[in-house]
PDB file of N, CA and C in Angstrom:
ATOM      1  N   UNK A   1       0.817  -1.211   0.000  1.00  0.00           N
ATOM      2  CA  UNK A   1       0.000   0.000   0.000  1.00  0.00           C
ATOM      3  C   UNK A   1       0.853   1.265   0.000  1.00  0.00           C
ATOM      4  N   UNK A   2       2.059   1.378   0.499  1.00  0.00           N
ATOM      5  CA  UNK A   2       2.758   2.038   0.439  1.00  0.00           C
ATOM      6  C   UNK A   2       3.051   2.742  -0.904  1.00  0.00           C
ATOM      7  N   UNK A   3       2.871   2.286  -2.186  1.00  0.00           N
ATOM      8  CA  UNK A   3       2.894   2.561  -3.308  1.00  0.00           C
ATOM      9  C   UNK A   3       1.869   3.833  -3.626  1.00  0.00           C
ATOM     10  N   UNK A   4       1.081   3.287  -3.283  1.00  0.00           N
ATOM     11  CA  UNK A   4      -0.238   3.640  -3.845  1.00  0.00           C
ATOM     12  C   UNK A   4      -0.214   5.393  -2.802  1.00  0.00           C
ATOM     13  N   UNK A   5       0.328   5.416  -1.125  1.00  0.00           N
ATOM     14  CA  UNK A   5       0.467   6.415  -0.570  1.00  0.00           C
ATOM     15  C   UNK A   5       1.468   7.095  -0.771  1.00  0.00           C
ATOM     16  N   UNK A   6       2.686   7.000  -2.005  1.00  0.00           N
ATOM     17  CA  UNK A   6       3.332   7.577  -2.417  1.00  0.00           C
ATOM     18  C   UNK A   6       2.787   8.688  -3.771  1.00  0.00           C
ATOM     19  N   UNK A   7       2.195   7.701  -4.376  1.00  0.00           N
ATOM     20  CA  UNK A   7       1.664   7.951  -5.616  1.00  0.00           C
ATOM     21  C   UNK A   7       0.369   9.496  -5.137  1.00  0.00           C
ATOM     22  N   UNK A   8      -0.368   9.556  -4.039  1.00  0.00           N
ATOM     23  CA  UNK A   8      -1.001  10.426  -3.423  1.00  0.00           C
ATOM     24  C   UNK A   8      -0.243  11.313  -3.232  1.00  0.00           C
ATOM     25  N   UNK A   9       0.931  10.957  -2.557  1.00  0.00           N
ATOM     26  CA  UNK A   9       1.998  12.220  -1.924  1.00  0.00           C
ATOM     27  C   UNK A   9       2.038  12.726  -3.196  1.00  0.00           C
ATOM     28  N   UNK A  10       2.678  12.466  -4.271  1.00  0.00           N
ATOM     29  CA  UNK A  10       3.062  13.117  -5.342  1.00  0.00           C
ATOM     30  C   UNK A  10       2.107  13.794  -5.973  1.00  0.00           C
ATOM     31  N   UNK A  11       0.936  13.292  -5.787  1.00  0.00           N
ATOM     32  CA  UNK A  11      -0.203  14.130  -6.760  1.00  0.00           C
ATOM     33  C   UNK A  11      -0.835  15.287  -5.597  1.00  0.00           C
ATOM     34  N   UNK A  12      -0.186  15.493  -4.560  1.00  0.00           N
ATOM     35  CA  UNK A  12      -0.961  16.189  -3.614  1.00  0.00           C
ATOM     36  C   UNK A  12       0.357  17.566  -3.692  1.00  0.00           C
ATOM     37  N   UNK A  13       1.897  16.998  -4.225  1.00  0.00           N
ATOM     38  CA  UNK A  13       2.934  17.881  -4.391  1.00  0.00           C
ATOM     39  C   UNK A  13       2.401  18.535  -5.884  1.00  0.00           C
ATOM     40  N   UNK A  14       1.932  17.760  -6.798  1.00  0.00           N
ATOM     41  CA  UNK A  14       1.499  18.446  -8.200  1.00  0.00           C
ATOM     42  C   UNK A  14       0.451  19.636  -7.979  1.00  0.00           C
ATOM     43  N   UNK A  15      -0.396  18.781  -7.462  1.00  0.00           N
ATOM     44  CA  UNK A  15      -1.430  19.930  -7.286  1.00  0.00           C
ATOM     45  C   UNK A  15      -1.048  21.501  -6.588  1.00  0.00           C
ATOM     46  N   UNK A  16      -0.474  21.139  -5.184  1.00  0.00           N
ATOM     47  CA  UNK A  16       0.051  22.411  -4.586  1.00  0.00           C
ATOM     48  C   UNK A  16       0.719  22.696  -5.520  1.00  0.00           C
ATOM     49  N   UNK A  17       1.774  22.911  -6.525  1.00  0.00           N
ATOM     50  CA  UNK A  17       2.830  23.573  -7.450  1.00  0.00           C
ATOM     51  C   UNK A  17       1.662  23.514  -8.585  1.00  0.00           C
ATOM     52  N   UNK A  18       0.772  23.090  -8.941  1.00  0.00           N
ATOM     53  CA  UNK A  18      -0.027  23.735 -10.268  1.00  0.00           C
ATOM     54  C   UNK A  18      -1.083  25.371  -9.631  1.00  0.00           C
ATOM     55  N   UNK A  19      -1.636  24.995  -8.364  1.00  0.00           N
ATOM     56  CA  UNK A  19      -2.369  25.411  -7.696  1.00  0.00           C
ATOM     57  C   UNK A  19      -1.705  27.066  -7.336  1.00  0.00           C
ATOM     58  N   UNK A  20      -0.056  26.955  -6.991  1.00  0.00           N
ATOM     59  CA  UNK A  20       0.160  28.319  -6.493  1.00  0.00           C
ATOM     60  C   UNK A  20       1.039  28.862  -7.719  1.00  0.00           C
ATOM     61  N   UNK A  21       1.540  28.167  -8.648  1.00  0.00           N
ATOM     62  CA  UNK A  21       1.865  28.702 -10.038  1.00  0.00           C
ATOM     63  C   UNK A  21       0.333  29.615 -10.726  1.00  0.00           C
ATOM     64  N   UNK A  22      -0.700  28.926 -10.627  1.00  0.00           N
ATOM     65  CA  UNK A  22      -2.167  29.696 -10.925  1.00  0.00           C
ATOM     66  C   UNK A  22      -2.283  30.989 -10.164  1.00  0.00           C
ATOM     67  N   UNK A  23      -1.813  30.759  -9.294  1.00  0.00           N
ATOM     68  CA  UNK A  23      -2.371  32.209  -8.069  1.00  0.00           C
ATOM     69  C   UNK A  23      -1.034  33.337  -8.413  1.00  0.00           C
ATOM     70  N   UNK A  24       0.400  32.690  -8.813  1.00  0.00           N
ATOM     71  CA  UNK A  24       1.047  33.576  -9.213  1.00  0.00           C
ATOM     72  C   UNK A  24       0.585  34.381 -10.779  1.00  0.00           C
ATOM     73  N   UNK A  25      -0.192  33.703 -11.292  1.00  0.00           N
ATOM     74  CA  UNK A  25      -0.529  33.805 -12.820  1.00  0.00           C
ATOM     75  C   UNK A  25      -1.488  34.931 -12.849  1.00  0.00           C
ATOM     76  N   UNK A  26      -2.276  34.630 -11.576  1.00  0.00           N
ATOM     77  CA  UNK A  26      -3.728  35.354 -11.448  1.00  0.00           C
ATOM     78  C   UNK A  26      -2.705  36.835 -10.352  1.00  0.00           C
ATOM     79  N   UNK A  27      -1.743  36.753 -10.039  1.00  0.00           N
ATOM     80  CA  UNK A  27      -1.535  38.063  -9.242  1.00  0.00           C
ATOM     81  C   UNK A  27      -0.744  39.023 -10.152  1.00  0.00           C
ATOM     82  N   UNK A  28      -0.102  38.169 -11.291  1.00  0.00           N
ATOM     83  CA  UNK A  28       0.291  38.938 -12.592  1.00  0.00           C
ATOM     84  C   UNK A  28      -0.104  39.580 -13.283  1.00  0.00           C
ATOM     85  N   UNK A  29      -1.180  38.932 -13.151  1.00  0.00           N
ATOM     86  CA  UNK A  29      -2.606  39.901 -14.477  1.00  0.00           C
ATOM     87  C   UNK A  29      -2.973  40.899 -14.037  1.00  0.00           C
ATOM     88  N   UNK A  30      -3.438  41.140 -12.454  1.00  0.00           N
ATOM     89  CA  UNK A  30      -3.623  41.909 -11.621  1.00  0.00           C
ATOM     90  C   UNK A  30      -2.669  43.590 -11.707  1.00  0.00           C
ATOM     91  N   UNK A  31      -1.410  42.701 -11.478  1.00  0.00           N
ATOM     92  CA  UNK A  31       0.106  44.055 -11.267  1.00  0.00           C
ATOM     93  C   UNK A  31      -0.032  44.559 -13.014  1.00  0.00           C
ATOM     94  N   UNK A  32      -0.371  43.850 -14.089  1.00  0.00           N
ATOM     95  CA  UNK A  32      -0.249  43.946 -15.160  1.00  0.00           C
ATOM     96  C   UNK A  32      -0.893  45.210 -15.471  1.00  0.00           C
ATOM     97  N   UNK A  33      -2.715  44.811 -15.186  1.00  0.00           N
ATOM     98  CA  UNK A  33      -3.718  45.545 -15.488  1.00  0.00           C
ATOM     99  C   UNK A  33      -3.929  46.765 -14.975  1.00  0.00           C
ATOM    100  N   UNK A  34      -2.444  47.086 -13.791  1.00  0.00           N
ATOM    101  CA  UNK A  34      -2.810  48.281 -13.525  1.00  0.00           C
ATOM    102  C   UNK A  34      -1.491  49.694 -14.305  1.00  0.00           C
ATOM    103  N   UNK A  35      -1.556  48.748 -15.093  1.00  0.00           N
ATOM    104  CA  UNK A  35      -0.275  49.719 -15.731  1.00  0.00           C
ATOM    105  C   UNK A  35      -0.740  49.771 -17.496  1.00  0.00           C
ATOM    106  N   UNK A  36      -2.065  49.478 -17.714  1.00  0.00           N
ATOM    107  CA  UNK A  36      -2.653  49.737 -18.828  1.00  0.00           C
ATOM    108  C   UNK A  36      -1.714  48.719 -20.001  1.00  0.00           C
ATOM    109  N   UNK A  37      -1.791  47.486 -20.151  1.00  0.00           N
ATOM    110  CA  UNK A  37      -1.205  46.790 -21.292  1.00  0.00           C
ATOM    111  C   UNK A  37      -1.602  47.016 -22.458  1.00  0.00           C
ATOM    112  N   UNK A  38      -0.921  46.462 -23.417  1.00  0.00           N
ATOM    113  CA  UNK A  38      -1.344  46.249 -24.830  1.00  0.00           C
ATOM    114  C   UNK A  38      -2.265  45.156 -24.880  1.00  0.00           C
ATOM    115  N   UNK A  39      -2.815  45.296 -25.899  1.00  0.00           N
ATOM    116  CA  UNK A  39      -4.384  44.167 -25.460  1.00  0.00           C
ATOM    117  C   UNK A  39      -3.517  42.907 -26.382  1.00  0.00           C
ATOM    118  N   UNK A  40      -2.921  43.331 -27.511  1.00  0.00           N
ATOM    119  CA  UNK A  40      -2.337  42.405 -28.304  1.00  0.00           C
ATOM    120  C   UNK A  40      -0.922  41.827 -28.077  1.00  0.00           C
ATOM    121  N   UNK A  41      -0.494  42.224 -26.769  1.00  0.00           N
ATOM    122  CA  UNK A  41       1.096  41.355 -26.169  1.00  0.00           C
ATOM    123  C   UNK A  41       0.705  40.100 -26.229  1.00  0.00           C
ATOM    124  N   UNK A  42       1.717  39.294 -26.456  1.00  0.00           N
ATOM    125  CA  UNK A  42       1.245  37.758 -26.219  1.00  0.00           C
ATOM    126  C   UNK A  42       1.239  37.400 -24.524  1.00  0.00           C
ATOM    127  N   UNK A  43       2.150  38.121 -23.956  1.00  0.00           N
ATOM    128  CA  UNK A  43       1.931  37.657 -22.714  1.00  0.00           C
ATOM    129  C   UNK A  43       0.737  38.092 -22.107  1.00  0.00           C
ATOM    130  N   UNK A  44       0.201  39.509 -22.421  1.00  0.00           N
ATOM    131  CA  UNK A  44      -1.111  39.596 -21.789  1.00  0.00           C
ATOM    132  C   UNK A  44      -2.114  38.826 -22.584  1.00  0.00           C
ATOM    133  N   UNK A  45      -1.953  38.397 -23.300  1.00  0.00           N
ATOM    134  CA  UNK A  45      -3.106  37.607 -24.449  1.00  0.00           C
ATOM    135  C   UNK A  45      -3.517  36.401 -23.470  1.00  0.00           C
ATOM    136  N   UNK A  46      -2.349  35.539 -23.192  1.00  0.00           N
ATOM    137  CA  UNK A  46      -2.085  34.079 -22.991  1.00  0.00           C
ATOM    138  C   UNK A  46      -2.618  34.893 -21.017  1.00  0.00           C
ATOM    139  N   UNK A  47      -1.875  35.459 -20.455  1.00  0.00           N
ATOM    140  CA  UNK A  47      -2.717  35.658 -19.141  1.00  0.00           C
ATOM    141  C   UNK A  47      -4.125  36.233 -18.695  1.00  0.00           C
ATOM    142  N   UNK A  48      -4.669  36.314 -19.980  1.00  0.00           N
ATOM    143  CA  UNK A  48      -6.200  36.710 -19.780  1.00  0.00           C
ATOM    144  C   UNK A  48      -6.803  35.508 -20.204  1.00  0.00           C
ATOM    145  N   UNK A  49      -6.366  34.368 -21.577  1.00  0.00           N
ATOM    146  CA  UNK A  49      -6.919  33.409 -21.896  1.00  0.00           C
ATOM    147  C   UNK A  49      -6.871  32.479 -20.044  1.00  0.00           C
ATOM    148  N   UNK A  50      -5.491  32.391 -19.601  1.00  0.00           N
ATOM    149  CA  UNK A  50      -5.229  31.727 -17.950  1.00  0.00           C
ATOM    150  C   UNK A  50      -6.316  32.301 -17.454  1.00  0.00           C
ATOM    151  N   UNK A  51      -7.001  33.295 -16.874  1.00  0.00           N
ATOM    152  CA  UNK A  51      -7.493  33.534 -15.369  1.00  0.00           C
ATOM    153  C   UNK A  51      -8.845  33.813 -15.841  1.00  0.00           C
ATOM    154  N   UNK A  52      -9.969  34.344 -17.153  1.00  0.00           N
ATOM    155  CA  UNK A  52     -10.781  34.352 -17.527  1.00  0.00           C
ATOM    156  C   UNK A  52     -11.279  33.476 -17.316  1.00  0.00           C
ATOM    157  N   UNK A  53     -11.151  32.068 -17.706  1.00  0.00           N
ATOM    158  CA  UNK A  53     -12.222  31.544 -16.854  1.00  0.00           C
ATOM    159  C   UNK A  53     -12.507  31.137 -15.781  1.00  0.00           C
ATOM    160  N   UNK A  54     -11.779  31.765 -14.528  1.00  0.00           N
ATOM    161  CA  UNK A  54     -12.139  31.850 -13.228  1.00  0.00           C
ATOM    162  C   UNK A  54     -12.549  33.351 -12.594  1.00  0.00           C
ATOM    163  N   UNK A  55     -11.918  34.247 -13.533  1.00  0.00           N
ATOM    164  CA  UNK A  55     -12.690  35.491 -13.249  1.00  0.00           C
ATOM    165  C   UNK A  55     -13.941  35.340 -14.006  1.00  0.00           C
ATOM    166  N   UNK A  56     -14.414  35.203 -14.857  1.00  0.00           N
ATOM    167  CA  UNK A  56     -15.803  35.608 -15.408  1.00  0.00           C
ATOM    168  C   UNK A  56     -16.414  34.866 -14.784  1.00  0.00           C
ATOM    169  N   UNK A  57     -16.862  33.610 -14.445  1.00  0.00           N
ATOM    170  CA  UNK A  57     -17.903  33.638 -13.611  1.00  0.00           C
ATOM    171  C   UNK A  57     -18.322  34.603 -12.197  1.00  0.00           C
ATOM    172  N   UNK A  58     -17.022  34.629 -11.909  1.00  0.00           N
ATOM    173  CA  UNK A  58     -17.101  35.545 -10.615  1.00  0.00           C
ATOM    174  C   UNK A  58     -17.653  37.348 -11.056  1.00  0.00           C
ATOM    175  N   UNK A  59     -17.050  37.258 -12.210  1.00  0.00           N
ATOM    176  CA  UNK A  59     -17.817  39.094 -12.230  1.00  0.00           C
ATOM    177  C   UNK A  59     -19.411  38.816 -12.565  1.00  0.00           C
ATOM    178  N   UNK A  60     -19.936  37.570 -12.872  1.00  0.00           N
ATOM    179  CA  UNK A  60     -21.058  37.508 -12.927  1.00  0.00           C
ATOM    180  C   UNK A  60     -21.632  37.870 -11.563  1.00  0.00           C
ATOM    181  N   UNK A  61     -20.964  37.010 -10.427  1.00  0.00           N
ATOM    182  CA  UNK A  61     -21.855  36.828  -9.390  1.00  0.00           C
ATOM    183  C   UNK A  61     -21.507  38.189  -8.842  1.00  0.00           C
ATOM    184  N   UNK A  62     -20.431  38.825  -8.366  1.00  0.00           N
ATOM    185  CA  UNK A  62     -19.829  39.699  -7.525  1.00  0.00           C
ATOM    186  C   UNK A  62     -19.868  41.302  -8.100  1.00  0.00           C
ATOM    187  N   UNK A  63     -20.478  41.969  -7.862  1.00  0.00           N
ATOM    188  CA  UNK A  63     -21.072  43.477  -8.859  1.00  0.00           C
ATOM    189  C   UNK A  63     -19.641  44.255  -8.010  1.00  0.00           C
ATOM    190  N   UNK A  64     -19.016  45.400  -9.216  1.00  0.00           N
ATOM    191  CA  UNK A  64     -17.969  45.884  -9.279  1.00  0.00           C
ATOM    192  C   UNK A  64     -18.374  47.109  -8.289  1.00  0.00           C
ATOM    193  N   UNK A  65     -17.610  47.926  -7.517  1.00  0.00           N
ATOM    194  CA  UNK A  65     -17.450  48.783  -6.366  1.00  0.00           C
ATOM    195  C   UNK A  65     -17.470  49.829  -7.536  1.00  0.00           C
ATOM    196  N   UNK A  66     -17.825  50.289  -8.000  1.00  0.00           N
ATOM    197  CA  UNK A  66     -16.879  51.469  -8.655  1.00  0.00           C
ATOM    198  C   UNK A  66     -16.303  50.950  -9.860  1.00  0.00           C
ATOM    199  N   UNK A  67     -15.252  51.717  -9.964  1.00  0.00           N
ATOM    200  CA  UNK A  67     -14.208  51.261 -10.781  1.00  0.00           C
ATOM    201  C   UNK A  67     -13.228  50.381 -10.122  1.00  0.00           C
ATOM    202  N   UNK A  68     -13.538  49.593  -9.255  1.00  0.00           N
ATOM    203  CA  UNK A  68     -12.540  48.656  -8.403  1.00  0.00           C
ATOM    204  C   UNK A  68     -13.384  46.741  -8.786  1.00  0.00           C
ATOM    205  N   UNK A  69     -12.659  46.634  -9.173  1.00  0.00           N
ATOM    206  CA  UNK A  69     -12.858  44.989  -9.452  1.00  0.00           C
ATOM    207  C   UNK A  69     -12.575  44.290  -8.462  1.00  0.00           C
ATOM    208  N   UNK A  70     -13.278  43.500  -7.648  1.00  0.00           N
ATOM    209  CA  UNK A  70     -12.506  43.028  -6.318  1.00  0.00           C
ATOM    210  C   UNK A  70     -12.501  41.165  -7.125  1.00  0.00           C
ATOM    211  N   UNK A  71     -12.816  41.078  -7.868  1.00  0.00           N
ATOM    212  CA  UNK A  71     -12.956  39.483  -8.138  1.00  0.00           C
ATOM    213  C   UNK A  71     -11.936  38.729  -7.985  1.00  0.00           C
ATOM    214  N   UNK A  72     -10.693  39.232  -8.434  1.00  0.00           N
ATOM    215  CA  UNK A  72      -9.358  38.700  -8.149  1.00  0.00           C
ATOM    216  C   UNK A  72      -9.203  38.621  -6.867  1.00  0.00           C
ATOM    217  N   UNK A  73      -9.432  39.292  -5.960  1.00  0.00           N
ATOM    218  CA  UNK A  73      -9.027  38.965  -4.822  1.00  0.00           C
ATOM    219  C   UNK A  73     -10.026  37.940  -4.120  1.00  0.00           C
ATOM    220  N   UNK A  74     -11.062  37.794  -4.378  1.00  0.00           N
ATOM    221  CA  UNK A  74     -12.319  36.737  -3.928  1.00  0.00           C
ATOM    222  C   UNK A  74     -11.545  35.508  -4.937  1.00  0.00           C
ATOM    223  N   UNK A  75     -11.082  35.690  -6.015  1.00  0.00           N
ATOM    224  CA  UNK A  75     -10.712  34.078  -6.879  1.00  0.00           C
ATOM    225  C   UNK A  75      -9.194  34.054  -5.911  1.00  0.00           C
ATOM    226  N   UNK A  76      -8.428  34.574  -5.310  1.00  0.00           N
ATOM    227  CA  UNK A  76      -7.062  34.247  -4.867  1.00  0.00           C
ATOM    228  C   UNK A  76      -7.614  33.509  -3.367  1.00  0.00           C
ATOM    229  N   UNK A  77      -8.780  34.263  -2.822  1.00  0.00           N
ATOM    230  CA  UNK A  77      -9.128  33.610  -1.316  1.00  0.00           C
ATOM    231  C   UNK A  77      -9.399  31.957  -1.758  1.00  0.00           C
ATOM    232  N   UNK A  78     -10.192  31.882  -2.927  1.00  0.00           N
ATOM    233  CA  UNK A  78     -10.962  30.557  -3.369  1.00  0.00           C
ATOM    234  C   UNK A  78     -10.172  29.932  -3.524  1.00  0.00           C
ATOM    235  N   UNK A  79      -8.573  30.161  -4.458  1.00  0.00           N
ATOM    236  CA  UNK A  79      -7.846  29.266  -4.723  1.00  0.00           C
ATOM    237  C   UNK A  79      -6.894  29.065  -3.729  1.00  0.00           C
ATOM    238  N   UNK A  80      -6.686  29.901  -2.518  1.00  0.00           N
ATOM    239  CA  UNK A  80      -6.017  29.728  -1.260  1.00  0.00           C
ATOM    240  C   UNK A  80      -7.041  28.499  -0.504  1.00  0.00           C
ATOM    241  N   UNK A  81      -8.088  28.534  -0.398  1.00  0.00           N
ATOM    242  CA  UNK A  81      -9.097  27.794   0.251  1.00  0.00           C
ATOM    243  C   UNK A  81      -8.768  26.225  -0.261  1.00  0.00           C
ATOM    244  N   UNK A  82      -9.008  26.191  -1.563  1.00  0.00           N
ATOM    245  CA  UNK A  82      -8.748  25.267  -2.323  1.00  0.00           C
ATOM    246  C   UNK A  82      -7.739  24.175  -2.304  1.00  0.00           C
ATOM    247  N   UNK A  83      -6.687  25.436  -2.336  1.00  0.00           N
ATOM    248  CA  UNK A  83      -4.667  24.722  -2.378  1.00  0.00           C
ATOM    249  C   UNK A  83      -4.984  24.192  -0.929  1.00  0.00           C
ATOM    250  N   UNK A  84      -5.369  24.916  -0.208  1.00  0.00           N
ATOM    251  CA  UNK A  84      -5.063  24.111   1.291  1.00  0.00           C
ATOM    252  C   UNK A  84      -5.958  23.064   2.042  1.00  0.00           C
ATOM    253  N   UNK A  85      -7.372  22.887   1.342  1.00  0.00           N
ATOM    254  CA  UNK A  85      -8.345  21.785   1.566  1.00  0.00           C
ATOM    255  C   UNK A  85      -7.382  20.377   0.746  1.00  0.00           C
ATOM    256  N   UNK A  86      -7.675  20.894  -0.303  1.00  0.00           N
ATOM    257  CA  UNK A  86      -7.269  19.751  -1.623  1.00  0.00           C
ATOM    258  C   UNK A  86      -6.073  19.385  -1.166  1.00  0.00           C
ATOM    259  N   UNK A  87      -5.019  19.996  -0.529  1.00  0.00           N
ATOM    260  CA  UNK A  87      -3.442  19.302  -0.696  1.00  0.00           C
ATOM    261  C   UNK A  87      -3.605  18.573   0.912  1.00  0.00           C
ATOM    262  N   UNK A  88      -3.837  19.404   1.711  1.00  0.00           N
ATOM    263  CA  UNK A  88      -3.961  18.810   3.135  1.00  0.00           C
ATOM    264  C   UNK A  88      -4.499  17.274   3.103  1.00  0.00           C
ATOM    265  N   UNK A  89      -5.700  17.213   2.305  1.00  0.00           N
ATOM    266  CA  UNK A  89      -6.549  16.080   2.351  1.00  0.00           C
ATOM    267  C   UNK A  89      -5.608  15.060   1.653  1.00  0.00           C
ATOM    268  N   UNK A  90      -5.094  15.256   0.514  1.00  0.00           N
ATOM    269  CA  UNK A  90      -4.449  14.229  -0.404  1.00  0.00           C
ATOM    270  C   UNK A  90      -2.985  13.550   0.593  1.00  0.00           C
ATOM    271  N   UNK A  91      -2.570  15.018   1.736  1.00  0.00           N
ATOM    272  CA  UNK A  91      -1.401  14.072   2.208  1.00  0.00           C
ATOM    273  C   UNK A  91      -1.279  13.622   3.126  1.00  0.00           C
ATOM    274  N   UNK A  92      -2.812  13.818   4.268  1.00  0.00           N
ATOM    275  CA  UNK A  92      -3.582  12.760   4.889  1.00  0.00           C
ATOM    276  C   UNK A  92      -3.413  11.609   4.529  1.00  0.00           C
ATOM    277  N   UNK A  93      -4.323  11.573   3.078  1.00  0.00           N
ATOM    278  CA  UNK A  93      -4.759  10.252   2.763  1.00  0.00           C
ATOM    279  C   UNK A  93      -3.604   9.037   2.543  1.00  0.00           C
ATOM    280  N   UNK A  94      -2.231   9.827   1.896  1.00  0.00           N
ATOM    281  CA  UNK A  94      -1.392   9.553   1.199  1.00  0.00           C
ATOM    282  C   UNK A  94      -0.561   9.180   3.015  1.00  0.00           C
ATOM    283  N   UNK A  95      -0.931   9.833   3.904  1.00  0.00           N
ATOM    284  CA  UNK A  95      -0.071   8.927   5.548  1.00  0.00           C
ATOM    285  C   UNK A  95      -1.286   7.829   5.797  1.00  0.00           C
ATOM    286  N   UNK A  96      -2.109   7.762   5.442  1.00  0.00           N
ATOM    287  CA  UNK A  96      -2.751   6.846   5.486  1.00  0.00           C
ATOM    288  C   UNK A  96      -2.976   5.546   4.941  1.00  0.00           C
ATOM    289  N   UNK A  97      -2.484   5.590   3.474  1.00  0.00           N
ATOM    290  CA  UNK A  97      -1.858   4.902   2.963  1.00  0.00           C
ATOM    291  C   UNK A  97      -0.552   4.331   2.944  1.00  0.00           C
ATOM    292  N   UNK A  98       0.227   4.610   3.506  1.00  0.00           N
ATOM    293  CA  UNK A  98       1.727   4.061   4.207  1.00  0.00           C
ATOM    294  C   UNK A  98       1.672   2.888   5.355  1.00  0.00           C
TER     295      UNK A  98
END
């Protein structure tokens, strides 16, 4: 069984490193957007295709202050919530499996 609680460990190390590579991705766009980009950079292209679809649902639900977008910071709490339910649990399971 030990195999099998290794194989957890590792997918619980993937996830945390896909999980806070995303939140660095999503705090980029952020520092980006406040310095007025080019709409046609590839790097801002490819980091709006990344975090769009976790911001747009959220500007659906969450109505804008003003001119202040808070959604990013409600999607960074979610994916903080997330990284630390999801990885905690997997390396539980993964001492449990040992």
């Amino acid at each position: 069984m030990f195999v099998i609680g290794n194989l957890v460990s590792a997918l619980a190390q993937l996830v945390n490193a896909t999980l806070t590579i995303y939140t660095w991705v999503l705090i980029i766009r952020v520092l980006i957007s406040w310095v007025s980009p080019d709409p046609f950079n590839p790097v801002v292209q490819f980091l709006q295709r990344a975090t769009d679809p976790v911001l747009e649902p959220l500007r659906r639900l969450i109505p804008s202050i003003g001119f202040l977008d808070i959604t990013p910071i409600v999607a960074l709490l979610l994916l903080q919530a997330i990284q630390h339910f999801l990885v905690r649990t997997l390396v539980d399971l993964s001492l449990r499996l040992r």
